[in-house]
C-alpha atoms as a PDB file:
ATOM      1  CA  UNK A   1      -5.386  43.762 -82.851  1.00  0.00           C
ATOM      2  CA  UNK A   2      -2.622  46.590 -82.734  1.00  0.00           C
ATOM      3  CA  UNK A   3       0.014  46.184 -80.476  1.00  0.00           C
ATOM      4  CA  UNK A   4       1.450  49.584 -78.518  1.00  0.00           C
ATOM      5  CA  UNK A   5       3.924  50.067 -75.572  1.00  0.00           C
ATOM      6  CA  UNK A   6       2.465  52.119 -72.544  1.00  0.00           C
ATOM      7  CA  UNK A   7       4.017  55.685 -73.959  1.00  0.00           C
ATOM      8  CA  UNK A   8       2.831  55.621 -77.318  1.00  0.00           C
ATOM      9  CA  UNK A   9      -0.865  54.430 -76.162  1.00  0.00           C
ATOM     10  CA  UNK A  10      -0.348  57.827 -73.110  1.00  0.00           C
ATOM     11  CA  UNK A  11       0.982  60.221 -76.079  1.00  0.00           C
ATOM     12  CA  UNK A  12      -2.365  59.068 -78.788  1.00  0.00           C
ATOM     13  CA  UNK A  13      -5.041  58.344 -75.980  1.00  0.00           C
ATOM     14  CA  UNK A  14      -7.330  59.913 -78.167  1.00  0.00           C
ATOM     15  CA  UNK A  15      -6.439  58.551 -81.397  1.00  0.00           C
ATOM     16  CA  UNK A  16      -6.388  54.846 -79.443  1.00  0.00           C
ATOM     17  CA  UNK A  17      -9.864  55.310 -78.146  1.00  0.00           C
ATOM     18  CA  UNK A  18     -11.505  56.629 -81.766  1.00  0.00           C
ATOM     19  CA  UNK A  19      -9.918  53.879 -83.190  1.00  0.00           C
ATOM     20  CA  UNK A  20     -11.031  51.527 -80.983  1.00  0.00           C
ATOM     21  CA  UNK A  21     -15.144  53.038 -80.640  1.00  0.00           C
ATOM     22  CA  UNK A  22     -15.068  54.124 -84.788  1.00  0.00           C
ATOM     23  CA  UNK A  23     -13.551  50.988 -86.547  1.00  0.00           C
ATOM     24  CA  UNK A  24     -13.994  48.417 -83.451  1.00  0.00           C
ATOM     25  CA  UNK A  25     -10.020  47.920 -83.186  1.00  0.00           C
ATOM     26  CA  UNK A  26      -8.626  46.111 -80.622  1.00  0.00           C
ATOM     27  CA  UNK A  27      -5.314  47.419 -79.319  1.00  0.00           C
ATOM     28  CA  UNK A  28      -2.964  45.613 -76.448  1.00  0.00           C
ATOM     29  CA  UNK A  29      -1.041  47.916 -74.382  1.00  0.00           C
ATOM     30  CA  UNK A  30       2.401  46.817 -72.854  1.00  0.00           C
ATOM     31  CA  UNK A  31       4.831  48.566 -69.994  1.00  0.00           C
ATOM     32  CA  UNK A  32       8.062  48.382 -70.152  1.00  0.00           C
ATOM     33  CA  UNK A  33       7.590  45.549 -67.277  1.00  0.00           C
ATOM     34  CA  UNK A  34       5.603  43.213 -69.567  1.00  0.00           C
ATOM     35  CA  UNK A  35       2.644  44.519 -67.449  1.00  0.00           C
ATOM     36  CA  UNK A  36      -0.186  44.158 -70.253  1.00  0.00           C
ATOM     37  CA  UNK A  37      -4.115  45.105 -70.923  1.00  0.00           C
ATOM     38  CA  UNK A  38      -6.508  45.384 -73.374  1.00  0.00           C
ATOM     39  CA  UNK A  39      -8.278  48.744 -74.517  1.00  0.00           C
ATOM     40  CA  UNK A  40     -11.914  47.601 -76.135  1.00  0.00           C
ATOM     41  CA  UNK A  41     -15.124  49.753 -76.400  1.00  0.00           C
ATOM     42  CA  UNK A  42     -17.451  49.757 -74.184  1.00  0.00           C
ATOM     43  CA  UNK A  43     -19.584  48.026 -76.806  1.00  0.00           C
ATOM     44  CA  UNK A  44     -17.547  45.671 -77.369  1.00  0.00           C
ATOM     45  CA  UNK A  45     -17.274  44.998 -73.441  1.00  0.00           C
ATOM     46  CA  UNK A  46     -20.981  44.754 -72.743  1.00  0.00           C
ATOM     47  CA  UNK A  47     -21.329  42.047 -75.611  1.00  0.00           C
ATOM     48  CA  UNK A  48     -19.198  40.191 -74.290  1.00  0.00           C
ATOM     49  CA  UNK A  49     -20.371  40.240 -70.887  1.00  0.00           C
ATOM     50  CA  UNK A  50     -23.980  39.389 -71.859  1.00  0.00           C
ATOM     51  CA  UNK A  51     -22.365  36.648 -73.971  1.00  0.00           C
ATOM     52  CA  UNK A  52     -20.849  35.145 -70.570  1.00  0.00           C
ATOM     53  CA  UNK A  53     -23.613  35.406 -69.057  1.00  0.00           C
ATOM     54  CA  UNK A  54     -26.119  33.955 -71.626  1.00  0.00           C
ATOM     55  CA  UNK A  55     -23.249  30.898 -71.115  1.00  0.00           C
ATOM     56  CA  UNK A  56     -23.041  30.616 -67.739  1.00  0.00           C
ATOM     57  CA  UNK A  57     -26.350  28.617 -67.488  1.00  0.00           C
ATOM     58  CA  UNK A  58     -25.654  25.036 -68.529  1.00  0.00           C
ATOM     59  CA  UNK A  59     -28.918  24.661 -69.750  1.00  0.00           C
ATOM     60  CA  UNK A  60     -28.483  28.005 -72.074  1.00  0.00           C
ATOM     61  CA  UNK A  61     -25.566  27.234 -73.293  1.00  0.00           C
ATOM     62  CA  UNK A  62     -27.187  23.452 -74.631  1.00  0.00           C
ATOM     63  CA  UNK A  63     -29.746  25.526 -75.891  1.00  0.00           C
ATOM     64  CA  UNK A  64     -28.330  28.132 -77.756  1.00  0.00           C
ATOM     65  CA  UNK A  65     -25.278  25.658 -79.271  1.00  0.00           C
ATOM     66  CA  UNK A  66     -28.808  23.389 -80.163  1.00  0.00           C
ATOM     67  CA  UNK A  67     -30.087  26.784 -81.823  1.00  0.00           C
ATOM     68  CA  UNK A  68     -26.502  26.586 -83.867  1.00  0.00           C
ATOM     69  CA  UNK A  69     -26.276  23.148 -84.967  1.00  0.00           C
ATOM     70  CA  UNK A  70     -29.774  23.208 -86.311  1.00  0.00           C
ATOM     71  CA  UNK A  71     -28.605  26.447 -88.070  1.00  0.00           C
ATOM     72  CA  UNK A  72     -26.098  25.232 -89.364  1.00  0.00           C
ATOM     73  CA  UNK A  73     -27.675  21.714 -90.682  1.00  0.00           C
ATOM     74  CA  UNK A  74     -30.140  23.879 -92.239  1.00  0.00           C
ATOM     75  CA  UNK A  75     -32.986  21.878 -89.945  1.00  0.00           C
ATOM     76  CA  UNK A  76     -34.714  24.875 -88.809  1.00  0.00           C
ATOM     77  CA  UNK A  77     -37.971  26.196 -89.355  1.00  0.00           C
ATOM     78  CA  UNK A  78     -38.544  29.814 -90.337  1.00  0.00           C
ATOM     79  CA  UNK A  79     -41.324  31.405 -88.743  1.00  0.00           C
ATOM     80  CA  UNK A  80     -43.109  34.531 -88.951  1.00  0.00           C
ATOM     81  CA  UNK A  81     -42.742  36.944 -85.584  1.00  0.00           C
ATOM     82  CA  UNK A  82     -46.367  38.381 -84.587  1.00  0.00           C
ATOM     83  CA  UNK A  83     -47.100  41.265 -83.718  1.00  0.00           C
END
């Protein structure tokens, strides 16, 4: 994650946001009154948000971190998706 103050992120907007959309950075933004945010891509921000979501159902969440364990235990079964 790169780390700019408030008037170098305003003077290289555009630099910040191809950055952040062509190489998936991360950058935090700072004012001079500690005042702080994060600039992701849009991307980025809807994976996320489907991620919370897919997590916010208790039953979900057992399921999917069921999914991982059997992952990685290696006792899953492969199968072949029809058509």
């Amino acid at each position: 994650m790169q780390s700019v103050f408030y008037s170098e992120a305003r003077n290289n907007l555009r630099g910040i946001i191809n950055s952040v959309v062509d190489d998936c950075e991360e950058y935090l933004i700072t004012t001079k009154n500690k005042k702080q945010a994060i600039v992701i891509s849009y991307e980025e921000y809807n994976s996320l948000k489907e991620t919370l979501y897919l997590l916010s159902s208790k039953n979900n969440r057992d399921r999917l971190l069921e999914s991982v364990e059997e992952i990685e235990n290696g006792s899953f079964k492969e199968r072949e998706l029809l058509d």
